[in-house]
Protein backbone atom coordinates (compact mmCIF):
# COMPACT_ATOMS: atom_id res chain seq x y z
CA UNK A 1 -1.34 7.55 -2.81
CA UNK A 2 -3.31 9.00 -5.61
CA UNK A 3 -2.28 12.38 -6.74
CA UNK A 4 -4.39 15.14 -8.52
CA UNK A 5 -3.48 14.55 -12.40
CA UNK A 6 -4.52 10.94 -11.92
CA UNK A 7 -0.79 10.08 -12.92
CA UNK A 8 1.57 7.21 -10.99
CA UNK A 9 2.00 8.54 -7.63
CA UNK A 10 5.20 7.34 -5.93
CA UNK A 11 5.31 4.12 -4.21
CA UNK A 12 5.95 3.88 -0.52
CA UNK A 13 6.80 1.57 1.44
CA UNK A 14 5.10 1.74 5.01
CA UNK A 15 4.60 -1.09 7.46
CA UNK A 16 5.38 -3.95 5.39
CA UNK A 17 3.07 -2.77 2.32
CA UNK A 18 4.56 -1.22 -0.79
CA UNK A 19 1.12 0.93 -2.28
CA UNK A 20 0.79 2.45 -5.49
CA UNK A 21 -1.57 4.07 -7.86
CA UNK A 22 -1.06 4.56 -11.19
CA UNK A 23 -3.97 5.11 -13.49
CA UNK A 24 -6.81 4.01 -11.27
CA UNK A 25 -5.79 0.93 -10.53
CA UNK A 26 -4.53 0.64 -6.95
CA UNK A 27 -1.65 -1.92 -6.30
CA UNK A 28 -0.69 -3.20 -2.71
CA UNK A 29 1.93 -5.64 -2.22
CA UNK A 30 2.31 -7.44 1.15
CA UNK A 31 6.50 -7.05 1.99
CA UNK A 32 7.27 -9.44 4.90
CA UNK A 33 9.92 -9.88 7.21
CA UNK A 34 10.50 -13.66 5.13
CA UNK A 35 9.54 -14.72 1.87
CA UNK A 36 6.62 -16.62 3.10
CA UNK A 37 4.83 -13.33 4.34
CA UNK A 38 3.76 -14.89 7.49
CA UNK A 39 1.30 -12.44 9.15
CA UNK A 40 3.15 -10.98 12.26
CA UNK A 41 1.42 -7.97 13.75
CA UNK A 42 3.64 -5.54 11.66
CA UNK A 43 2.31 -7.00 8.81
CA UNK A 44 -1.29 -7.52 9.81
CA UNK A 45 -1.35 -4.27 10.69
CA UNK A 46 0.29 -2.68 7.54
CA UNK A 47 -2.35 -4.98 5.45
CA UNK A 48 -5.39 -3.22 7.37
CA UNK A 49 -4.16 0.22 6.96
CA UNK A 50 -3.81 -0.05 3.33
CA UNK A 51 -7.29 -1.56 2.85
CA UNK A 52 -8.52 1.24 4.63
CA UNK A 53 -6.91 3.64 2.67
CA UNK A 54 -7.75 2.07 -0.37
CA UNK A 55 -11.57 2.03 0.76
CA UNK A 56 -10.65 6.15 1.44
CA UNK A 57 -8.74 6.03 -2.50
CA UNK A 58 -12.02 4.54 -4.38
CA UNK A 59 -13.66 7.83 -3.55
CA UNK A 60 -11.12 9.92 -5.33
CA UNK A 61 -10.23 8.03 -8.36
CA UNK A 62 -9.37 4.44 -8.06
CA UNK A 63 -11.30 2.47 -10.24
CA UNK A 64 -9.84 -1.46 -9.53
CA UNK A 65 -7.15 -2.85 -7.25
CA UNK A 66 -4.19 -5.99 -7.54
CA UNK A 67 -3.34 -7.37 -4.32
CA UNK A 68 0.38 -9.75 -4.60
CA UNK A 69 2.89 -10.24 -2.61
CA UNK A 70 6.76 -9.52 -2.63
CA UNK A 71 8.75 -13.28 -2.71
CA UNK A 72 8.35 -16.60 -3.17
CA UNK A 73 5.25 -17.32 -1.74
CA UNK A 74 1.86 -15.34 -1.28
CA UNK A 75 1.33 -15.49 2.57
CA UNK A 76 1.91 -18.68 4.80
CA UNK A 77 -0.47 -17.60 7.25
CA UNK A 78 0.00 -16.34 11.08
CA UNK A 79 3.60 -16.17 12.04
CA UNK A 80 3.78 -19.02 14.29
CA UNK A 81 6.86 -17.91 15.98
CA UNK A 82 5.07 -14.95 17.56
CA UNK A 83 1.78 -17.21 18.13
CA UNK A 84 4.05 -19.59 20.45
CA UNK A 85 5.73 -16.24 21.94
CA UNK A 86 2.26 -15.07 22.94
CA UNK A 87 1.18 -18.80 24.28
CA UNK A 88 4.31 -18.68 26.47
CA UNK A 89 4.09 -15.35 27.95
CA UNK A 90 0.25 -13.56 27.14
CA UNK A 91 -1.77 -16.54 26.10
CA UNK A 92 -5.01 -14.48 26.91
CA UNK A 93 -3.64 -12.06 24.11
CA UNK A 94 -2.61 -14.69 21.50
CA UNK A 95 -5.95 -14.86 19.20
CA UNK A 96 -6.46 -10.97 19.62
CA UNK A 97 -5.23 -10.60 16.48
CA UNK A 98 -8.59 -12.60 14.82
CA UNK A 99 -11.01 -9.85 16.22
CA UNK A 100 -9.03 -6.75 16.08
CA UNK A 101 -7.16 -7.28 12.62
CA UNK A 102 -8.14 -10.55 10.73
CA UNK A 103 -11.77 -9.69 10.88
CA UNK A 104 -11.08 -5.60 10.25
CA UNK A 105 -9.21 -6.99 7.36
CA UNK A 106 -11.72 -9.03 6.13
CA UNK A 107 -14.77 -6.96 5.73
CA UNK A 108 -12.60 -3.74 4.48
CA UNK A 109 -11.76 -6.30 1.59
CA UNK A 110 -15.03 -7.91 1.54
CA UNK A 111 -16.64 -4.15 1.44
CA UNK A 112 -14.94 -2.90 -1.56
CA UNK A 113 -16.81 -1.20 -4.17
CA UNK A 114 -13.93 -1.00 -7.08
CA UNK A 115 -13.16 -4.96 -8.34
CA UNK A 116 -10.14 -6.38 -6.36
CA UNK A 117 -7.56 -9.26 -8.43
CA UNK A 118 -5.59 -10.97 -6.16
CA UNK A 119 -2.14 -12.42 -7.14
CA UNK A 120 -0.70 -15.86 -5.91
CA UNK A 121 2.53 -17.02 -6.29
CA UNK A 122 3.84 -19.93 -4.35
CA UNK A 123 2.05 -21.17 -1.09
CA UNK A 124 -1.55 -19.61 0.17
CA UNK A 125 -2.70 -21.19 3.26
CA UNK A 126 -4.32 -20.38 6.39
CA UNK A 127 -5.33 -16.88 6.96
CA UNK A 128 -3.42 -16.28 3.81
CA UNK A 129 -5.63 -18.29 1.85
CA UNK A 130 -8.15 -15.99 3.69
CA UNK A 131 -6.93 -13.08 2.80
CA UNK A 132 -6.73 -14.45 -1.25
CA UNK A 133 -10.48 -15.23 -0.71
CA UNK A 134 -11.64 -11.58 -0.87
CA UNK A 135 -10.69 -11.30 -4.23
CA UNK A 136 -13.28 -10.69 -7.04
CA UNK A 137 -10.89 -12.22 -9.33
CA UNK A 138 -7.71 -14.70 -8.48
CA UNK A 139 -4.90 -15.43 -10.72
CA UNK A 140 -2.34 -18.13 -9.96
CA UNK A 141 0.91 -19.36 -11.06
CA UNK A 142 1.11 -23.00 -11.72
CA UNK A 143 3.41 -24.01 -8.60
CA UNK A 144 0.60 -22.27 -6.44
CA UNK A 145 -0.55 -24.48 -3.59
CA UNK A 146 -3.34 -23.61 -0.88
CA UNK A 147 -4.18 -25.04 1.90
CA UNK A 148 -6.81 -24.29 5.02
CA UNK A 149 -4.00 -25.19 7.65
CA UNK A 150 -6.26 -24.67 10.23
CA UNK A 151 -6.56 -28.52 11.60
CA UNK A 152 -3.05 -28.96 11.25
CA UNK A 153 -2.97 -26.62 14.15
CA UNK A 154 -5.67 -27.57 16.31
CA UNK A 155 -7.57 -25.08 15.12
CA UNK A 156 -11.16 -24.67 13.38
CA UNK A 157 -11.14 -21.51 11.21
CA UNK A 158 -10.81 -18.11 10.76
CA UNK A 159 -10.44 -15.11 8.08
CA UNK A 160 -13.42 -15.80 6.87
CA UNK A 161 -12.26 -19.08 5.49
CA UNK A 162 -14.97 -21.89 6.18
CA UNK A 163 -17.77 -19.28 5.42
CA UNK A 164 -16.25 -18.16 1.59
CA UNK A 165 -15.08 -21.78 0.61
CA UNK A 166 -18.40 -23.26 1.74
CA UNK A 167 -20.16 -20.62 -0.64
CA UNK A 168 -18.08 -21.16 -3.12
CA UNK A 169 -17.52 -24.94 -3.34
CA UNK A 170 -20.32 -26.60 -1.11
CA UNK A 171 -20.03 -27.89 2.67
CA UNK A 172 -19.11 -31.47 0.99
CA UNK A 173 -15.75 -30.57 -0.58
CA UNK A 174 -14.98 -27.44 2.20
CA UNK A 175 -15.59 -30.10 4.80
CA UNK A 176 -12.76 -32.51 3.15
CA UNK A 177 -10.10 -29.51 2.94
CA UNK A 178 -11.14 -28.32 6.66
CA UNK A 179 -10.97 -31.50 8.10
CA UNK A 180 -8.41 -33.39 6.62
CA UNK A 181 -6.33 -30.55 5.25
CA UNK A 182 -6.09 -31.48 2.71
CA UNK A 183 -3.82 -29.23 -0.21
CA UNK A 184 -4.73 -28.18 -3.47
CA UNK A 185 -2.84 -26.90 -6.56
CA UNK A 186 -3.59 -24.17 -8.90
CA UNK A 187 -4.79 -26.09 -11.29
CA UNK A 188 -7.10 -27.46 -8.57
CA UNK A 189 -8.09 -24.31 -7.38
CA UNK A 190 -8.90 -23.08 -11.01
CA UNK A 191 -11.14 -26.66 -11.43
CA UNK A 192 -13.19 -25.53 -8.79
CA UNK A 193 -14.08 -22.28 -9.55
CA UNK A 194 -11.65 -20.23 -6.71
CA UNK A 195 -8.70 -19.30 -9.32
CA UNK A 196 -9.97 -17.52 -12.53
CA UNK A 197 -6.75 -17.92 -14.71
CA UNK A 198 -3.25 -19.97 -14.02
CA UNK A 199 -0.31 -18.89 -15.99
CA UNK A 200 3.44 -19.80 -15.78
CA UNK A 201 4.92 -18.71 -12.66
CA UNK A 202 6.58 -15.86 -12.28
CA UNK A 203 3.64 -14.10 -14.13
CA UNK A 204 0.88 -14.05 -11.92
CA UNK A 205 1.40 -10.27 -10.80
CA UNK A 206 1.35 -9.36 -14.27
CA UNK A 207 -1.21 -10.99 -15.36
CA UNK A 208 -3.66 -9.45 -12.12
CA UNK A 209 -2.25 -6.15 -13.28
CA UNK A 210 -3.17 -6.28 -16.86
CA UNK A 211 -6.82 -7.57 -15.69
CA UNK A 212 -6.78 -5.30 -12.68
CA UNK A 213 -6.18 -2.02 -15.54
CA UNK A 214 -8.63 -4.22 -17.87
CA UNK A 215 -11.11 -3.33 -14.90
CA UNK A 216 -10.25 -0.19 -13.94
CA UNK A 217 -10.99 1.06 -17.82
CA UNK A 218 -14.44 -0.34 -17.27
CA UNK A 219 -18.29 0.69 -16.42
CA UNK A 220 -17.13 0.78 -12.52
CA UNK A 221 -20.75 1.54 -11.76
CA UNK A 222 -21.59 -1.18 -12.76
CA UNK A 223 -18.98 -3.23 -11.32
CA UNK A 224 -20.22 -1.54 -8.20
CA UNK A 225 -23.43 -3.08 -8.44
CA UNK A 226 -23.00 -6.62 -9.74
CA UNK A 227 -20.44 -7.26 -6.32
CA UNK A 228 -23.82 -6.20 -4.29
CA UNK A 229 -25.81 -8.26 -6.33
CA UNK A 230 -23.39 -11.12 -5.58
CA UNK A 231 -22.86 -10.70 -2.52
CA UNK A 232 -26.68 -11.14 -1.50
CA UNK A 233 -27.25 -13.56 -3.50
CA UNK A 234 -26.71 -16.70 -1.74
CA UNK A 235 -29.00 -15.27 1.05
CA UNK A 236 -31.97 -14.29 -1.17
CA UNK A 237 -34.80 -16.04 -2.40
CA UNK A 238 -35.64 -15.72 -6.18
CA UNK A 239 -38.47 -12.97 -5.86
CA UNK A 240 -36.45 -11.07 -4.01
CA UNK A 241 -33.15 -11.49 -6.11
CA UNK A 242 -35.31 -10.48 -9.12
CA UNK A 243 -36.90 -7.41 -7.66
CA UNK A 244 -33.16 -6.37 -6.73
CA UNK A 245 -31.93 -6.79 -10.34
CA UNK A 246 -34.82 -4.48 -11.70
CA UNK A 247 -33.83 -1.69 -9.72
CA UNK A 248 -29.93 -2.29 -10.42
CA UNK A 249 -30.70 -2.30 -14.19
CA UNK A 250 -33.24 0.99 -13.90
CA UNK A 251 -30.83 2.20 -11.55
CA UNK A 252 -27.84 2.04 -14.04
CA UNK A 253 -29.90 2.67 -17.68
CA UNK A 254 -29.38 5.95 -16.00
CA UNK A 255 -26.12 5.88 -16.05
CA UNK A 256 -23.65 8.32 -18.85
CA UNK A 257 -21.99 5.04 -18.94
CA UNK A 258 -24.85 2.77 -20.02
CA UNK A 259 -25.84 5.20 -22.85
CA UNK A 260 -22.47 5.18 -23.86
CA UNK A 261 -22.11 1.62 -24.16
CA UNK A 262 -25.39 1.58 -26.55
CA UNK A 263 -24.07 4.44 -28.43
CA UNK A 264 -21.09 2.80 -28.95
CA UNK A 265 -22.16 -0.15 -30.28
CA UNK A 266 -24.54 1.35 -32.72
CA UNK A 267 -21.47 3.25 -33.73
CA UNK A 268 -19.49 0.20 -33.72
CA UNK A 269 -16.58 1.46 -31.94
CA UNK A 270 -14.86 0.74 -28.23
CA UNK A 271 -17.02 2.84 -25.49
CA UNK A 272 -14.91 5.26 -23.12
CA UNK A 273 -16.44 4.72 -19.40
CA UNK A 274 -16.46 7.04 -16.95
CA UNK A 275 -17.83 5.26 -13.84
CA UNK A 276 -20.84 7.10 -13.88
């Protein structure tokens, strides 16, 4: 929760998901029943509430969010043990959970307008890896491993998965970790483009949260715009992308924040922004 002074509000614990605000910066940690975090519905559903709320929280203050997880690993995906309890007794409800929480999930994280790290330790696959995947900005430790999972299961895709790995690393290479499942390691993942920084394990939380605040003390604004500008970008053609990056730019030069920045560096000293 974020409280009126701005100061660290007191963590709680609800539904699986310990969030916190201290600062700005928003942190949710994903608190499963095991230390792989497998998504059962009390977990899938605490995740969704507190991206909701957090969509609610960038309105009154937060400026950047770290999502991590509590335990060894980041999330292993659906909880397979309730998937084969709903197969054997309410088949016809065992992939509700893809359109009423996955895809929720998805698009509140997607829709963000504050920049959101994510934190991996340990394994990321499946819907986990999905999950990861709505991150602005990843950071790994070096034991990290990710995988799609899906095939291993019979299963195509979904999270979002196929459509943000394809964007981000071509159908050729997607099609060879879809298909074959093939795993990757953090080192892999930071290769490729999906994992901005790998540090020694252990540290990844730390590390998101020292970017994450890195973020938060930044021209949000404008952080606010480039994550539009990226996310259309794959879909528009060039005359169109540059007419959209003339009226960002006019758009912000408008901005206290923008003035400060040139102040600032005719001053040559640090600029204080505001988010506005």
């Amino acid at each position: 929760m974020v409280n009126d002074s701005g100061t660290a509000a007191r963590a709680a614990r609800s539904y699986g998901v310990t969030y916190d605000v201290t600062d700005g910066v928003a942190v949710l940690e994903m608190c499963g029943s095991g230390s792989g975090n497998a998504l059962d519905a009390h977990l899938r559903g605490a995740l969704l509430l507190a991206a909701r709320r957090l969509t609610t929280d960038t309105a009154r203050g937060v400026r950047a969010a770290l999502l991590t997880a509590h335990g060894k690993h980041f999330c292993v995906g659906q909880d397979l043990k309730e998937h084969a309890r709903l197969l054997g007794t309410a088949p016809a409800k065992a992939f509700a959970n893809v359109p009423n929480d996955y895809n929720p999930l998805v698009k509140e994280l997607n829709g963000l307008h504050v920049p959101l790290v994510v934190a991996v330790e340990g394994a990321c696959v499946g819907a986990g890896l999905g999950i990861a995947l709505c991150g602005d900005v990843r950071v790994a430790g070096e034991s990290a491993r990710f995988a799609t999972a899906f095939g291993n299961l019979a299963l195509a895709s979904d999270s979002g998965v196929a459509r943000a790995l394809v964007r981000q690393l071509g159908p050729s290479r997607t099609g060879g970790l879809m298909l074959l499942g093939d795993r990757f390691s953090a080192r892999d993942a930071q290769e490729w483009g999906l994992v901005h920084r790998v540090v020694p394990d252990g540290r990844a939380a730390a590390e998101g949260l020292a970017l994450a605040r890195r973020l938060a003390d930044g021209p949000t604004a404008a952080y606010r715009e480039t994550k539009a500008l990226l996310r259309s970008a794959g879909a528009s053609t060039l005359p169109a992308a540059l007419e959209r990056e003339a009226v960002v730019q006019r758009r912000l030069g408008a901005t206290g924040d923008h003035h400060e920045a040139v102040t600032a560096f005719l001053e040559r000293r640090d600029p204080v922004f505001r988010g506005h």
